[in-house]
C-alpha atoms as a PDB file:
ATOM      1  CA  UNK A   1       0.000   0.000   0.000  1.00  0.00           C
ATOM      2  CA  UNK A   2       1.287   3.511  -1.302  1.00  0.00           C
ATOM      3  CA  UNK A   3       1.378   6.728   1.201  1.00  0.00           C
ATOM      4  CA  UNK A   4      -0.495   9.675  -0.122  1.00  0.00           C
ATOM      5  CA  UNK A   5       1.937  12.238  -1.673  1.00  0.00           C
ATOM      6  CA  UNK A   6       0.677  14.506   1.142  1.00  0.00           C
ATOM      7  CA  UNK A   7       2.203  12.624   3.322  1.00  0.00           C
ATOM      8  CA  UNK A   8       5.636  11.351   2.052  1.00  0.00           C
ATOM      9  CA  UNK A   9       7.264  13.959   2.575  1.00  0.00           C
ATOM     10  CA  UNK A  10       5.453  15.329   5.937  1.00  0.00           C
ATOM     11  CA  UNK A  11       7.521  16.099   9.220  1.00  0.00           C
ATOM     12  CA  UNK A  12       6.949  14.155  12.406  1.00  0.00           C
ATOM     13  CA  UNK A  13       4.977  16.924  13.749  1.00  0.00           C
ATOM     14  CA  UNK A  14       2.485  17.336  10.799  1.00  0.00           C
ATOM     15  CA  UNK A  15       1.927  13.727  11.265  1.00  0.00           C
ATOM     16  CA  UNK A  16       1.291  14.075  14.862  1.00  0.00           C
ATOM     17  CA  UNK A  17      -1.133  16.757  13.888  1.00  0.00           C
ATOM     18  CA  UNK A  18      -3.134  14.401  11.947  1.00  0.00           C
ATOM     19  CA  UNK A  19      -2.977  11.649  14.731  1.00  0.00           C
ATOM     20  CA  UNK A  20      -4.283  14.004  17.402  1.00  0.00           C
ATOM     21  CA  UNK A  21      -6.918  15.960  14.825  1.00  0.00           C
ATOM     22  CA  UNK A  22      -7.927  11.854  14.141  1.00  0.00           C
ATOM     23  CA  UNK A  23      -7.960  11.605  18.017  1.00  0.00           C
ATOM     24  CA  UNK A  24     -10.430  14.587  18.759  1.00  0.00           C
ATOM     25  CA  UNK A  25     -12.690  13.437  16.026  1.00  0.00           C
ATOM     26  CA  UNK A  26     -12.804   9.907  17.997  1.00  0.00           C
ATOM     27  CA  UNK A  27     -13.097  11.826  20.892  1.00  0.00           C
ATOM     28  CA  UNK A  28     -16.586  14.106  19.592  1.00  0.00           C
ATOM     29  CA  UNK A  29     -17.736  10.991  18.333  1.00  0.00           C
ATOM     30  CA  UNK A  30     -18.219   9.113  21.509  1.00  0.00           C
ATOM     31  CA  UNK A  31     -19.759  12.931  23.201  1.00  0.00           C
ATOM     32  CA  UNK A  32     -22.239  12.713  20.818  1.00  0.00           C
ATOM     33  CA  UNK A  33     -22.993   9.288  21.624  1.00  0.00           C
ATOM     34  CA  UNK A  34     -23.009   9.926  25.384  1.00  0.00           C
ATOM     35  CA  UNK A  35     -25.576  12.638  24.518  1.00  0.00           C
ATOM     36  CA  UNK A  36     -27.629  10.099  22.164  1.00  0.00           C
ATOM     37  CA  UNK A  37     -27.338   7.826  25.207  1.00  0.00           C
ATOM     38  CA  UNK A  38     -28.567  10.261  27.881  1.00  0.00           C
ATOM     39  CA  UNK A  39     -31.540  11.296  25.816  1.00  0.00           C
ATOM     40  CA  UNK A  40     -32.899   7.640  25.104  1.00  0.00           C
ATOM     41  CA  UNK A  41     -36.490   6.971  24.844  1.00  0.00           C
ATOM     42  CA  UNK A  42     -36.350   3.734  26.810  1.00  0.00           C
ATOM     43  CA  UNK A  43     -35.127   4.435  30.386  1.00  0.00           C
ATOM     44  CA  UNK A  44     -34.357   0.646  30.813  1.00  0.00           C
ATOM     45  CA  UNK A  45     -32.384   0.429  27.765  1.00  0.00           C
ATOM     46  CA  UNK A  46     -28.864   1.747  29.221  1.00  0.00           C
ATOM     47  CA  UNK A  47     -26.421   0.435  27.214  1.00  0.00           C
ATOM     48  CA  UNK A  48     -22.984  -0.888  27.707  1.00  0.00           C
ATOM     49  CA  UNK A  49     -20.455   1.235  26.388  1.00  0.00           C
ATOM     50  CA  UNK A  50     -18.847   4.386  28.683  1.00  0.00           C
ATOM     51  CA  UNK A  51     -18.899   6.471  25.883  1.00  0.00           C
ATOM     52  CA  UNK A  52     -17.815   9.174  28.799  1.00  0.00           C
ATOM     53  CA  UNK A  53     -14.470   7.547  29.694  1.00  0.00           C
ATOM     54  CA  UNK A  54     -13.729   6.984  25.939  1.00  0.00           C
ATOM     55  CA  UNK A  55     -13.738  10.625  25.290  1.00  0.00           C
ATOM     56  CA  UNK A  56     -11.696  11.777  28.202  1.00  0.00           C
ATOM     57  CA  UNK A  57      -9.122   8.886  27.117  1.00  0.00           C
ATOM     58  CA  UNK A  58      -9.515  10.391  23.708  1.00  0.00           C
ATOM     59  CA  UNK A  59      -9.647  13.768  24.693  1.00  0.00           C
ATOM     60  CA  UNK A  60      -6.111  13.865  26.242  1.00  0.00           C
ATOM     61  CA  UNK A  61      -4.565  11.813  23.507  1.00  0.00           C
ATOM     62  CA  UNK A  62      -5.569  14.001  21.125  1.00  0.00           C
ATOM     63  CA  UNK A  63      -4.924  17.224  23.037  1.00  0.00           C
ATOM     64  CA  UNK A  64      -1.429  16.351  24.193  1.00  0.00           C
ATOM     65  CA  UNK A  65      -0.186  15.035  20.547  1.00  0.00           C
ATOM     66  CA  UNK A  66      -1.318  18.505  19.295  1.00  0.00           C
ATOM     67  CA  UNK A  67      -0.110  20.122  22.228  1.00  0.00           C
ATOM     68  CA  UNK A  68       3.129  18.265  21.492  1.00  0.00           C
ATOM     69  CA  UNK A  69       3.153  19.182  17.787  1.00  0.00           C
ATOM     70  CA  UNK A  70       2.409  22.765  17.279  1.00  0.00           C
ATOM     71  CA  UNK A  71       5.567  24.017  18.157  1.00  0.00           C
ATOM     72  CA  UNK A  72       7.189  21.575  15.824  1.00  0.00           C
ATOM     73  CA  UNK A  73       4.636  23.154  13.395  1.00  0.00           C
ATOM     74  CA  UNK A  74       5.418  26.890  14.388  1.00  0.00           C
ATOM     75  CA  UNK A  75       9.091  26.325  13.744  1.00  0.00           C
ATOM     76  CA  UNK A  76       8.771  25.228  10.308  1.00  0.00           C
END
């Protein structure tokens, strides 16, 4: 399998960018499904997943690897 062009020739920190961008997208997924879950029709139906402990676990990830990267970024 080829990498994109895009991203041959990226730096560590562009990369890192992506991984914690990908990480916060994770992350707002499983809000929105902790707000889907708290707004259920069926009180009995509770489900099994803690969508709320995925996105702090997701949350940080993604916040420190773009916390890590921008100044790799602002450098050039």
């Amino acid at each position: 399998m080829k990498a994109p062009d895009f991203l041959l020739f990226a730096s560590e920190a562009e990369i890192l960018t992506l991984w914690g961008v990908g990480f916060l997208l994770v992350a707002g997924f499983c809000s929105w499904m902790e707000r889907r879950r708290i707004k259920r029709a069926e009180l009995n139906r509770v489900g099994w997943v803690p969508w709320t402990g995925l996105f702090v676990c997701f949350a940080v990830i993604g916040g420190g690897c773009l916390a890590v990267a921008i100044p790799g970024l602002a450098q050039g």
